[in-house]
PDB file of N, CA and C in Angstrom:
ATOM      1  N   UNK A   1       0.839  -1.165   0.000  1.00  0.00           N
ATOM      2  CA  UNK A   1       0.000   0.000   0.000  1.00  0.00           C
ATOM      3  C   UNK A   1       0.894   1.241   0.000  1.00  0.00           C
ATOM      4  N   UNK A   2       0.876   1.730  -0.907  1.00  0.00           N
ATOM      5  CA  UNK A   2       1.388   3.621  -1.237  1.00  0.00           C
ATOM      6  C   UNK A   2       0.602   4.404  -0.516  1.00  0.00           C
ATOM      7  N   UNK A   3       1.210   5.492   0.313  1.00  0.00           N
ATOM      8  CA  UNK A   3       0.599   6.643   0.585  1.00  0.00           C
ATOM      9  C   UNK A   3       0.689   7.840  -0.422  1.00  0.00           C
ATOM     10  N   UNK A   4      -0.120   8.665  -0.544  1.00  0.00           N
ATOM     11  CA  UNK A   4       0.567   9.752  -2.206  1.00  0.00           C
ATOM     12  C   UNK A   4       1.247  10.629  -0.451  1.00  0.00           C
ATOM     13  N   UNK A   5       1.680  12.134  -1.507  1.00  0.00           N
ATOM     14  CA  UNK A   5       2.085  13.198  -0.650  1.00  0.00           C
ATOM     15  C   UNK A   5       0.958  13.721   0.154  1.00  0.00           C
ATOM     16  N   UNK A   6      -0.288  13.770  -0.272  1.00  0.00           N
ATOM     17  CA  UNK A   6      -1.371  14.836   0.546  1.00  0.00           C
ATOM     18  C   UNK A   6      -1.836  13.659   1.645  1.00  0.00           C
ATOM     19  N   UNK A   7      -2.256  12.359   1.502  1.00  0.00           N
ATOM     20  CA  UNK A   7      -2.455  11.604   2.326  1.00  0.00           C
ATOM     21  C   UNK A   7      -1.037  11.652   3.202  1.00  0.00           C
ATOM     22  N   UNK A   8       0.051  12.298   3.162  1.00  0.00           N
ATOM     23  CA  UNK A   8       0.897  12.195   4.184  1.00  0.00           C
ATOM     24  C   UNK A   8       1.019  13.133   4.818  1.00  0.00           C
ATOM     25  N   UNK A   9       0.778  14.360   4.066  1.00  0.00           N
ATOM     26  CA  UNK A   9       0.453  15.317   4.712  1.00  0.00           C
ATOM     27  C   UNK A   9      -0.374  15.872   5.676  1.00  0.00           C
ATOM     28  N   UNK A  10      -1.580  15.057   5.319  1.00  0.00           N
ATOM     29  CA  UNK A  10      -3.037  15.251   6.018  1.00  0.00           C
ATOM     30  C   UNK A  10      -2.815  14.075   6.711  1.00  0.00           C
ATOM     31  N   UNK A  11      -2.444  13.508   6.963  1.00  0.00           N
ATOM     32  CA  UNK A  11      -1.976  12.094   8.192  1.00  0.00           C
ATOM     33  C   UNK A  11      -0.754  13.152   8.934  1.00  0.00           C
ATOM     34  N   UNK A  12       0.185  13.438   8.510  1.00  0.00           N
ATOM     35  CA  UNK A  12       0.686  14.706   9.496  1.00  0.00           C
ATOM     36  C   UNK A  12       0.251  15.846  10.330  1.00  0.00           C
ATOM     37  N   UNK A  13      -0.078  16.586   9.488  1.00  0.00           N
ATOM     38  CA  UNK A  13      -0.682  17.490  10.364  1.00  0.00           C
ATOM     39  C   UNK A  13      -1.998  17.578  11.186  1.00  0.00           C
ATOM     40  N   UNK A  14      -2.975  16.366  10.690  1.00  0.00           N
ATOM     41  CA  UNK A  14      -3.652  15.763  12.033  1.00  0.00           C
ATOM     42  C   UNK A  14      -3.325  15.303  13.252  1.00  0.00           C
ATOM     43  N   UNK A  15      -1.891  14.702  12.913  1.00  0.00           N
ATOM     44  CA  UNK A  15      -1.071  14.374  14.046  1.00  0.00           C
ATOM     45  C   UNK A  15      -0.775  15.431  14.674  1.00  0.00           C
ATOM     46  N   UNK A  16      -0.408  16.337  14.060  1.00  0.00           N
ATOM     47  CA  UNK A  16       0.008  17.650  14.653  1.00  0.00           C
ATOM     48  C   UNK A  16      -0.826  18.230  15.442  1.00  0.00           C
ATOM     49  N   UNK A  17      -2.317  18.391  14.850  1.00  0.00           N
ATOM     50  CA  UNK A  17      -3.091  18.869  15.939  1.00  0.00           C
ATOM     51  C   UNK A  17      -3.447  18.134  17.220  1.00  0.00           C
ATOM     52  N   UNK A  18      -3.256  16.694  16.988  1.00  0.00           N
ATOM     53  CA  UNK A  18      -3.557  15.958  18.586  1.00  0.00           C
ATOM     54  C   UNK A  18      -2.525  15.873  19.309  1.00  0.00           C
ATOM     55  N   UNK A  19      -1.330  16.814  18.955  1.00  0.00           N
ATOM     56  CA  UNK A  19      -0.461  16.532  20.007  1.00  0.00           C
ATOM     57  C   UNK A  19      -0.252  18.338  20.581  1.00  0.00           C
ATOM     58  N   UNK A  20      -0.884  18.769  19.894  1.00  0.00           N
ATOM     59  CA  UNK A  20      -0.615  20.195  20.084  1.00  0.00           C
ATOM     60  C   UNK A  20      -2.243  20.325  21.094  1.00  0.00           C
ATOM     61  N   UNK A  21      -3.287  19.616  20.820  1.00  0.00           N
ATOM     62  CA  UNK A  21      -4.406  19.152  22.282  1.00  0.00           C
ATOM     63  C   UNK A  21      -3.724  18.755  23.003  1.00  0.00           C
ATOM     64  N   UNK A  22      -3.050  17.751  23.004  1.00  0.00           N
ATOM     65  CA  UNK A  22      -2.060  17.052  24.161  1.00  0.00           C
ATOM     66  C   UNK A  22      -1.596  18.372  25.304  1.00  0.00           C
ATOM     67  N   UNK A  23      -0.851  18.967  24.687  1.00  0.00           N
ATOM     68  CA  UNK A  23      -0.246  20.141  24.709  1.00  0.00           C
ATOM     69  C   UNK A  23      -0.699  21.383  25.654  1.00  0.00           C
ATOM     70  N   UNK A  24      -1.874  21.477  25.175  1.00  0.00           N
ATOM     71  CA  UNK A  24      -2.979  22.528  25.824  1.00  0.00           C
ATOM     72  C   UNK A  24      -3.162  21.603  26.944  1.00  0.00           C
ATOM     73  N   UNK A  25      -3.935  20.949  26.485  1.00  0.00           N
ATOM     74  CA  UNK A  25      -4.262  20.003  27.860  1.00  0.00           C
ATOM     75  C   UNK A  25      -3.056  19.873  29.333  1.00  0.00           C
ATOM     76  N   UNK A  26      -2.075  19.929  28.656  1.00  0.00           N
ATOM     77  CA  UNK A  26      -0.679  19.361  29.431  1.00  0.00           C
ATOM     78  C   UNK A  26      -0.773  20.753  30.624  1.00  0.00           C
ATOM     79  N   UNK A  27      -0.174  21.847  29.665  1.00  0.00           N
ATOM     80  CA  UNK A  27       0.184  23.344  30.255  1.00  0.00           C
ATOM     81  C   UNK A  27      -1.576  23.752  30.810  1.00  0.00           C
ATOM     82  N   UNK A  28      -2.523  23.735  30.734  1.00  0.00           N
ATOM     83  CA  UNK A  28      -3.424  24.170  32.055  1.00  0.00           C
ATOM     84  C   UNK A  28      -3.663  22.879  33.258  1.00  0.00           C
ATOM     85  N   UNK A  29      -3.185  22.071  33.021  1.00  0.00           N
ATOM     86  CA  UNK A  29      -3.128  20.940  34.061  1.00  0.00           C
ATOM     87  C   UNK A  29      -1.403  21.922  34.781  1.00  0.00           C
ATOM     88  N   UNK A  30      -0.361  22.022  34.093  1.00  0.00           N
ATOM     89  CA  UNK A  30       0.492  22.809  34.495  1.00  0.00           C
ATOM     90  C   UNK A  30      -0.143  24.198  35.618  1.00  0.00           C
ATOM     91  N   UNK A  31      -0.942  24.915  34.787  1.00  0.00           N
ATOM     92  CA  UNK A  31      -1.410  26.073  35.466  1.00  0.00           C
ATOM     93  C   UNK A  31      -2.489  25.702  36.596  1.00  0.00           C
ATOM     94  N   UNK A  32      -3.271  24.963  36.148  1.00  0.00           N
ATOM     95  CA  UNK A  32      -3.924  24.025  37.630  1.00  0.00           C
ATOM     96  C   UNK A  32      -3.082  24.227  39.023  1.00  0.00           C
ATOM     97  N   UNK A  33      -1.615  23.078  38.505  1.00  0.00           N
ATOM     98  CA  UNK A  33      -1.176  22.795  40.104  1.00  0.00           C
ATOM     99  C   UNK A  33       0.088  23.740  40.801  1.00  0.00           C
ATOM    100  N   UNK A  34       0.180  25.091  39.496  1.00  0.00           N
ATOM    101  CA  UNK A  34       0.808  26.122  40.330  1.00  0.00           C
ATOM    102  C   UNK A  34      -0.505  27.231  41.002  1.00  0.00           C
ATOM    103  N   UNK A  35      -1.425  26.634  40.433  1.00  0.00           N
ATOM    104  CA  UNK A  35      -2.662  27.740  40.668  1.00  0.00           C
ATOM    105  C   UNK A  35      -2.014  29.500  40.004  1.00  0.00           C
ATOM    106  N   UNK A  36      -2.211  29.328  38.632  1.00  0.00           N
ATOM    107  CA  UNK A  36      -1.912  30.736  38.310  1.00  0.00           C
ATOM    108  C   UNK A  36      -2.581  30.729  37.306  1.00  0.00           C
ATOM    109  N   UNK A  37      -3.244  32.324  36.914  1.00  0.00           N
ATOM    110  CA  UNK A  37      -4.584  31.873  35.937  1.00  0.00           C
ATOM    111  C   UNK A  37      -4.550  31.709  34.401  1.00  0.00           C
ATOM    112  N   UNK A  38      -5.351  31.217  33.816  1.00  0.00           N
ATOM    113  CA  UNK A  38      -5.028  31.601  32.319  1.00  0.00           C
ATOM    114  C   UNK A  38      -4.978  32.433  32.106  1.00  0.00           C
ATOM    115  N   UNK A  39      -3.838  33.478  30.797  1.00  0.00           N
ATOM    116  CA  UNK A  39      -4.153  34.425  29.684  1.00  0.00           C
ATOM    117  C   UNK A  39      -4.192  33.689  28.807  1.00  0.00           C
ATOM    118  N   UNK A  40      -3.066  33.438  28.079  1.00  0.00           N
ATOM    119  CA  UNK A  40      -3.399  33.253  26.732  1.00  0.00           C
ATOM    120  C   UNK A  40      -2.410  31.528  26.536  1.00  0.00           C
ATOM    121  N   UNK A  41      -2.145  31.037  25.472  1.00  0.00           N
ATOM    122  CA  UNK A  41      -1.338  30.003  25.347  1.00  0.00           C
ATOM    123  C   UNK A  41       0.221  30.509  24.608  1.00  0.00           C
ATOM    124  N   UNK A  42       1.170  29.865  25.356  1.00  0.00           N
ATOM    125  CA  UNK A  42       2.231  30.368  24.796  1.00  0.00           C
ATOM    126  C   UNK A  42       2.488  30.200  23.420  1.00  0.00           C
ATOM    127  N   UNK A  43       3.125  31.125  22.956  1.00  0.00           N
ATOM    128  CA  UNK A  43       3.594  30.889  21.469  1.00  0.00           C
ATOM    129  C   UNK A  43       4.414  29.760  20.939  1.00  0.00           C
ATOM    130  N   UNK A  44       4.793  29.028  21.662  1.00  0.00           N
ATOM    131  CA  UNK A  44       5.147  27.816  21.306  1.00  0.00           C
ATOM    132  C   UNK A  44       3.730  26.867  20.270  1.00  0.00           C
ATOM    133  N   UNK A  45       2.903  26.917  21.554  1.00  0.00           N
ATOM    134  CA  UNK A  45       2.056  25.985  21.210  1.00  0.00           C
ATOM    135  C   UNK A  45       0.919  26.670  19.883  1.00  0.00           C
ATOM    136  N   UNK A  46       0.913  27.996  20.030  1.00  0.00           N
ATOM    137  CA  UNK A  46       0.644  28.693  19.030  1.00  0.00           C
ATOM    138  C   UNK A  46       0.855  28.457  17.463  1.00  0.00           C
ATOM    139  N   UNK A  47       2.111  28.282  17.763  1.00  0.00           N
ATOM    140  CA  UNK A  47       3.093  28.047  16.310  1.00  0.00           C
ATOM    141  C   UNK A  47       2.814  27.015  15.562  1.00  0.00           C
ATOM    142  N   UNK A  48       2.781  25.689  16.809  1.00  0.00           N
ATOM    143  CA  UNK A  48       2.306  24.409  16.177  1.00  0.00           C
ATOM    144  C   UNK A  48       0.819  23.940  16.030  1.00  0.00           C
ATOM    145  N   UNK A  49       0.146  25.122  16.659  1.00  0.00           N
ATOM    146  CA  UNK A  49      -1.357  24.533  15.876  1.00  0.00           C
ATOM    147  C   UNK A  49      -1.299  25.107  14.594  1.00  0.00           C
ATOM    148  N   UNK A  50      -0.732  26.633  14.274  1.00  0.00           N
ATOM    149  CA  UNK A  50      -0.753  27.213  13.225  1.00  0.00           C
ATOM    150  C   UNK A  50      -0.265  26.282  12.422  1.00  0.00           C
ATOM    151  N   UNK A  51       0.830  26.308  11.723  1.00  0.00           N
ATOM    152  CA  UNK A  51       1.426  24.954  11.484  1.00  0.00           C
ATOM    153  C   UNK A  51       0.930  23.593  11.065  1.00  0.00           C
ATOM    154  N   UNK A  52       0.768  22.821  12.171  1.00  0.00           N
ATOM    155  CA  UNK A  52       0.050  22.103  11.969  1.00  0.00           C
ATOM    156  C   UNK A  52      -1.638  21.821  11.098  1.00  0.00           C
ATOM    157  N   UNK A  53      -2.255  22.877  11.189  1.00  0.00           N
ATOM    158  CA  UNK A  53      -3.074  23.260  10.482  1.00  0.00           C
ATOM    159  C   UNK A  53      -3.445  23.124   9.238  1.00  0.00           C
ATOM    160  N   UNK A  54      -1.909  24.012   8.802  1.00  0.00           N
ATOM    161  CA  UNK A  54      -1.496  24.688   7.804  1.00  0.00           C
ATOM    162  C   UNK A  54      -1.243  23.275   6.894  1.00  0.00           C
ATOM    163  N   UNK A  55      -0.803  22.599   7.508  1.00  0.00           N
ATOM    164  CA  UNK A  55      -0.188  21.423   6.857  1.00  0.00           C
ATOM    165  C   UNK A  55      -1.567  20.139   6.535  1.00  0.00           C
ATOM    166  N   UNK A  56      -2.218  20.640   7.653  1.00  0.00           N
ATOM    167  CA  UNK A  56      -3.298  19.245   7.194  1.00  0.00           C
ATOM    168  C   UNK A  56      -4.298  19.758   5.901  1.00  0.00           C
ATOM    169  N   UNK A  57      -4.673  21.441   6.174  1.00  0.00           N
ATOM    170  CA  UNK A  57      -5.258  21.915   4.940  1.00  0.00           C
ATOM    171  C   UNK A  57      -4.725  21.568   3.326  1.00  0.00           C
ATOM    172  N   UNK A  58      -3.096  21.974   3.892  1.00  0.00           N
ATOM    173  CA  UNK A  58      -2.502  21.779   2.393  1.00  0.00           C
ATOM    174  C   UNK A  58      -2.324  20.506   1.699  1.00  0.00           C
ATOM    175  N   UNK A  59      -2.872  19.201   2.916  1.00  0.00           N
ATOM    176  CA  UNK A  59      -2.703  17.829   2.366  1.00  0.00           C
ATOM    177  C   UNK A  59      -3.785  17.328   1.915  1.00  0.00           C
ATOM    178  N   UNK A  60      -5.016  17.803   2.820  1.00  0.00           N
ATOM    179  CA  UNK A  60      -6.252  17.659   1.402  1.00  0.00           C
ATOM    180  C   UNK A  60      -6.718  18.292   1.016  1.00  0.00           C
ATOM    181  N   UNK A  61      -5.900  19.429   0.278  1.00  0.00           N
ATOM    182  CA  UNK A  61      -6.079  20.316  -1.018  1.00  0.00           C
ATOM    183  C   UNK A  61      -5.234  19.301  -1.765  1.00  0.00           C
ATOM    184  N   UNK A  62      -3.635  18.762  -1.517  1.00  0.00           N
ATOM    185  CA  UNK A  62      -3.370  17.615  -2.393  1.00  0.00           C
ATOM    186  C   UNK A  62      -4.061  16.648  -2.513  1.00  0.00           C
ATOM    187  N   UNK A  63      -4.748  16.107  -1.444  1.00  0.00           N
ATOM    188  CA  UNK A  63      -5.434  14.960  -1.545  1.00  0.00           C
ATOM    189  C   UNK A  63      -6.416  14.647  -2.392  1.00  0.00           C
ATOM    190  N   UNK A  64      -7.188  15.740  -2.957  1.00  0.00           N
ATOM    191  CA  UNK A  64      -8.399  15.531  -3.499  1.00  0.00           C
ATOM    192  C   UNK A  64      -8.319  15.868  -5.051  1.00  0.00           C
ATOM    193  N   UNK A  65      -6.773  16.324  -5.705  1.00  0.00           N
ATOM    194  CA  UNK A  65      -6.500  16.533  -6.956  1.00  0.00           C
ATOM    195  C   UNK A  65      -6.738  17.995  -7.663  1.00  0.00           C
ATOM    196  N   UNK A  66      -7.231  17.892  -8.915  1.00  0.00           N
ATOM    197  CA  UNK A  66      -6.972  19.222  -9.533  1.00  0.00           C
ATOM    198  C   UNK A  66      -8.743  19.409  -9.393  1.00  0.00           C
ATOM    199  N   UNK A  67      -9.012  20.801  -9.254  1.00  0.00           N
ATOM    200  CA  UNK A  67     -10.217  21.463  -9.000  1.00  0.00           C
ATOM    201  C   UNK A  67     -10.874  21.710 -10.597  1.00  0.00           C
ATOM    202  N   UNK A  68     -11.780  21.308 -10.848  1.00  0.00           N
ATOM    203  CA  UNK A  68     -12.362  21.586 -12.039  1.00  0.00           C
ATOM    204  C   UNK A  68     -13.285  22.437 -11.651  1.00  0.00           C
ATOM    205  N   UNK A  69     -12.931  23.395 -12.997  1.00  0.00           N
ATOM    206  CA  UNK A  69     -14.198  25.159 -12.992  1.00  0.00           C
ATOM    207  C   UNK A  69     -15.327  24.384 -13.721  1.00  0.00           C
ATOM    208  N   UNK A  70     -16.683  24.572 -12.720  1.00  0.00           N
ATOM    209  CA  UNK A  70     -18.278  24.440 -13.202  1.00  0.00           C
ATOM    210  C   UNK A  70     -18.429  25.877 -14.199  1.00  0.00           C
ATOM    211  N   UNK A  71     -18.473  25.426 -15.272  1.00  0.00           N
ATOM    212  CA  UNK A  71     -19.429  26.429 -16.372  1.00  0.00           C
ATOM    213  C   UNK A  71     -20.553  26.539 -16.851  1.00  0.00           C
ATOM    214  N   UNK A  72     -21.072  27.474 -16.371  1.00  0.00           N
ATOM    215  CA  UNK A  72     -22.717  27.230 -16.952  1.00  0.00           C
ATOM    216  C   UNK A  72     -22.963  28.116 -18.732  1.00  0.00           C
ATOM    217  N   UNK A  73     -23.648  27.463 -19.278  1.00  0.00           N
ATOM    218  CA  UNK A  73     -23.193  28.460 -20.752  1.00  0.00           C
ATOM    219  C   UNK A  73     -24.305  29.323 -21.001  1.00  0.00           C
ATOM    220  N   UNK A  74     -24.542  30.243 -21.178  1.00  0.00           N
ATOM    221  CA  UNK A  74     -25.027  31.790 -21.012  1.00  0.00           C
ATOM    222  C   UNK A  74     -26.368  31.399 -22.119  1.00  0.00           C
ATOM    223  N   UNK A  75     -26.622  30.535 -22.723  1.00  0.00           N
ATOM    224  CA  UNK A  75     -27.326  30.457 -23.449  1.00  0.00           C
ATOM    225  C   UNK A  75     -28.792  29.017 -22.830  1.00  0.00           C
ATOM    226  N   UNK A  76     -28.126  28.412 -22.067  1.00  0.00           N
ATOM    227  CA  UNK A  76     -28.370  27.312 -21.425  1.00  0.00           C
ATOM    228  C   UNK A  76     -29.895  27.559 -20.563  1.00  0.00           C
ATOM    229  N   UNK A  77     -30.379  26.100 -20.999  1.00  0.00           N
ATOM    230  CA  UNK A  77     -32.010  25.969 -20.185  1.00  0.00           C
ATOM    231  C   UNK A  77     -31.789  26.241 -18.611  1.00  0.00           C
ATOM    232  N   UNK A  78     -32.394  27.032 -17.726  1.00  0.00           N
ATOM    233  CA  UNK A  78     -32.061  26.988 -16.690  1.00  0.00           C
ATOM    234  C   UNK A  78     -33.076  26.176 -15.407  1.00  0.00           C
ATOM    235  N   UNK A  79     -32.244  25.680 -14.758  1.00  0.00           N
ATOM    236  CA  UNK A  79     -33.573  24.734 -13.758  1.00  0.00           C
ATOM    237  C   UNK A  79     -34.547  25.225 -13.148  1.00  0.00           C
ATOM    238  N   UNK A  80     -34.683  26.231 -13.183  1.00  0.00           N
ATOM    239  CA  UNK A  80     -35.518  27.024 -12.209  1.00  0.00           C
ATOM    240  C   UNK A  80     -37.155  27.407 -12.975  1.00  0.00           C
ATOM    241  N   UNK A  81     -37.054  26.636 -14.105  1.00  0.00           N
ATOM    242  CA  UNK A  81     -38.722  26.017 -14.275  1.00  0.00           C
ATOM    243  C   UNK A  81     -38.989  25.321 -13.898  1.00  0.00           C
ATOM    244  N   UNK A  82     -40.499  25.942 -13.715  1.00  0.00           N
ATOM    245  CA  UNK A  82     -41.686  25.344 -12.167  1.00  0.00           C
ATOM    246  C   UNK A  82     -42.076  23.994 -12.951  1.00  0.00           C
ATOM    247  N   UNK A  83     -41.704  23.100 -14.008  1.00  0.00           N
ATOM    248  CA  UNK A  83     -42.346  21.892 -14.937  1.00  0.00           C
ATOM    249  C   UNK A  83     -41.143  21.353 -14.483  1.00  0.00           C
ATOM    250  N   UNK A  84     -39.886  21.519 -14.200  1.00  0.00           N
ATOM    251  CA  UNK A  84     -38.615  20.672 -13.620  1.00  0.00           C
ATOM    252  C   UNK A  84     -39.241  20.314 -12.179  1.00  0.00           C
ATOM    253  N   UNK A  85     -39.918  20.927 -11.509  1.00  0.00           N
ATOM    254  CA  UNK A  85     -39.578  20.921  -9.824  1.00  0.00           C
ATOM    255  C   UNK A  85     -41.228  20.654  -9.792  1.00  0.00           C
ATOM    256  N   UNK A  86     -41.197  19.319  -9.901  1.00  0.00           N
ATOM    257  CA  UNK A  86     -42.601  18.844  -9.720  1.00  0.00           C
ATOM    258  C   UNK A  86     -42.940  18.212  -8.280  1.00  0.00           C
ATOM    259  N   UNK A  87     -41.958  18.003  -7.323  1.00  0.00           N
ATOM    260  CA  UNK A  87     -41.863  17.992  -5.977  1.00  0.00           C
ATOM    261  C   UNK A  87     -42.556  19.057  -5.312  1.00  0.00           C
ATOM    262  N   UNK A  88     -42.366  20.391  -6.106  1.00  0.00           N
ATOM    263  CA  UNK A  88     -43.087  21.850  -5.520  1.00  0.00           C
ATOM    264  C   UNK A  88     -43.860  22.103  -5.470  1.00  0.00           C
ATOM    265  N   UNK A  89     -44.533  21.099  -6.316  1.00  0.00           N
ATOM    266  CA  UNK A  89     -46.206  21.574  -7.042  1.00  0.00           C
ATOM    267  C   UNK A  89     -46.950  20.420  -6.508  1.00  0.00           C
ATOM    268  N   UNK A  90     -46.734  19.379  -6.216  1.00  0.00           N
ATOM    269  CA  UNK A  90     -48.077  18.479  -5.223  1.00  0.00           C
ATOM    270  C   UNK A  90     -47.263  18.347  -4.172  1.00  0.00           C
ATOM    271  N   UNK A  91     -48.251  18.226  -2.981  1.00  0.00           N
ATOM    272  CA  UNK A  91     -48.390  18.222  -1.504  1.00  0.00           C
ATOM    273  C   UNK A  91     -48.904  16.819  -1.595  1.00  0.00           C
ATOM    274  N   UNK A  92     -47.793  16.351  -0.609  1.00  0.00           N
ATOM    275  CA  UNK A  92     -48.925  14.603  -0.350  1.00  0.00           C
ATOM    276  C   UNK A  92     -48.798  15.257   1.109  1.00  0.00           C
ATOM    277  N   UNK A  93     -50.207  15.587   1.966  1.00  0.00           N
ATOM    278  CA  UNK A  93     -50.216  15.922   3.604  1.00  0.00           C
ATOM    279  C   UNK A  93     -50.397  14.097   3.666  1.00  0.00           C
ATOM    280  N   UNK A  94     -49.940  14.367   5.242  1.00  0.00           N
ATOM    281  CA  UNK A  94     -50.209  12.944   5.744  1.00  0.00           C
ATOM    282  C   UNK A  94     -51.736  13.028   6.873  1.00  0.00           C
ATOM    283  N   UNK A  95     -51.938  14.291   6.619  1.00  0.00           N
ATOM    284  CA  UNK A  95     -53.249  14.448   7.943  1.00  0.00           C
ATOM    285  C   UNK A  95     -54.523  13.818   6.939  1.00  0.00           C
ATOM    286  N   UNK A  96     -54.347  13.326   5.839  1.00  0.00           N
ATOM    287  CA  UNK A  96     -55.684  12.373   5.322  1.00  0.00           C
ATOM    288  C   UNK A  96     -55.755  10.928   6.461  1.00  0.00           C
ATOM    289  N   UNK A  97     -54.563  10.811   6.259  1.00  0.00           N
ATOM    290  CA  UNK A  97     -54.939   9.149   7.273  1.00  0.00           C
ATOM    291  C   UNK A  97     -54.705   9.575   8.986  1.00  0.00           C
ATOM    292  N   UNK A  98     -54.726  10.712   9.642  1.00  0.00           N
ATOM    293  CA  UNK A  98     -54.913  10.803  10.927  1.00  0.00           C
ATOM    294  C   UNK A  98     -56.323  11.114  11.482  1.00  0.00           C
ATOM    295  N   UNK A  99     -56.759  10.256  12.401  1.00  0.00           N
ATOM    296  CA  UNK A  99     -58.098   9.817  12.926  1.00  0.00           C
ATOM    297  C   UNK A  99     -59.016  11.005  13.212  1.00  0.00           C
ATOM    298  N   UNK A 100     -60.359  11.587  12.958  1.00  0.00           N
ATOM    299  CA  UNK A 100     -60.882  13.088  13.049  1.00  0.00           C
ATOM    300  C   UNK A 100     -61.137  12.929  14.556  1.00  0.00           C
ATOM    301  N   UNK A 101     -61.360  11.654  15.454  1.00  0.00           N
ATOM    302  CA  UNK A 101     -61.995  11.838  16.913  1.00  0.00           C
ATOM    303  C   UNK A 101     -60.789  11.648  17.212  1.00  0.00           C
ATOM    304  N   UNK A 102     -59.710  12.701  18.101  1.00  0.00           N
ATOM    305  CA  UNK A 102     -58.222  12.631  18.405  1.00  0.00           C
ATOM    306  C   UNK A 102     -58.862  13.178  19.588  1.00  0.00           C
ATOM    307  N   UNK A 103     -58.763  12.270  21.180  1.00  0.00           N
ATOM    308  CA  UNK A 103     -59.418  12.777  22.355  1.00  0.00           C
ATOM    309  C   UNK A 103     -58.213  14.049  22.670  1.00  0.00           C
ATOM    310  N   UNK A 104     -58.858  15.031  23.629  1.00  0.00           N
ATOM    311  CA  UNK A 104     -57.659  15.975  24.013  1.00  0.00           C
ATOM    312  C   UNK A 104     -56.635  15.321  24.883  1.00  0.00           C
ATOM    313  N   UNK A 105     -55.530  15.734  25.286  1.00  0.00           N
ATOM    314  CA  UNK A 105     -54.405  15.668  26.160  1.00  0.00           C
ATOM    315  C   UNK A 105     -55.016  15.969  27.604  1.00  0.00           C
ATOM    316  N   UNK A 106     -54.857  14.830  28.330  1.00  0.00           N
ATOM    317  CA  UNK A 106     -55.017  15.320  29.879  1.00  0.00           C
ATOM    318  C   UNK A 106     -53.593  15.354  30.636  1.00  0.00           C
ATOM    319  N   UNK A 107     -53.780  16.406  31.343  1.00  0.00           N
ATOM    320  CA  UNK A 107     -52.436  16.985  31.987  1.00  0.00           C
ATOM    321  C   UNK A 107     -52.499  16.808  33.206  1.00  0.00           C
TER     322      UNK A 107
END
């Protein structure tokens, strides 16, 4: 079994983000048992979610190949006749087969 590049990529930088949770998780368990409060997360860990991120986006943008442009041609039937969308135009209600003597709710 071959991995391509974007499946390694996006298998990377997923990794990246569960260790960079790890991470967070780690340093307020840290700030827990000095008892000192949160501001913000250090730039360390900053770097590597960025990063990491960065890297899983860019692996399935490889992953999924070349992007083909949808063209619609300027001359073209358009769907938005009411004879296409015949779903719109009959109603099946289901209140034909619900019983007319429906006793009230006692509370």
């Amino acid at each position: 079994m071959r991995i391509s590049t974007g499946g390694a990529l996006t298998l990377l930088g997923l990794l990246g983000l569960a260790h960079t949770t790890l991470a967070v998780i780690q340093y307020r368990q840290v700030l827990k048992l000095s008892q000192e409060e949160f501001e913000a997360l250090p730039a360390s860990i900053l770097l590597e979610l960025v990063l990491s991120a960065a890297v899983a986006v860019l692996g399935g943008y490889l992953l999924t190949g070349p992007v083909k442009v949808a063209i619609m041609p300027a001359k073209g039937r358009s769907m938005d006749i009411s004879s296409l969308r015949t779903d719109f135009i009959s109603f099946n209600m289901r209140s034909r087969a619900m019983p007319l003597d429906i006793p009230p709710l006692s509370s």
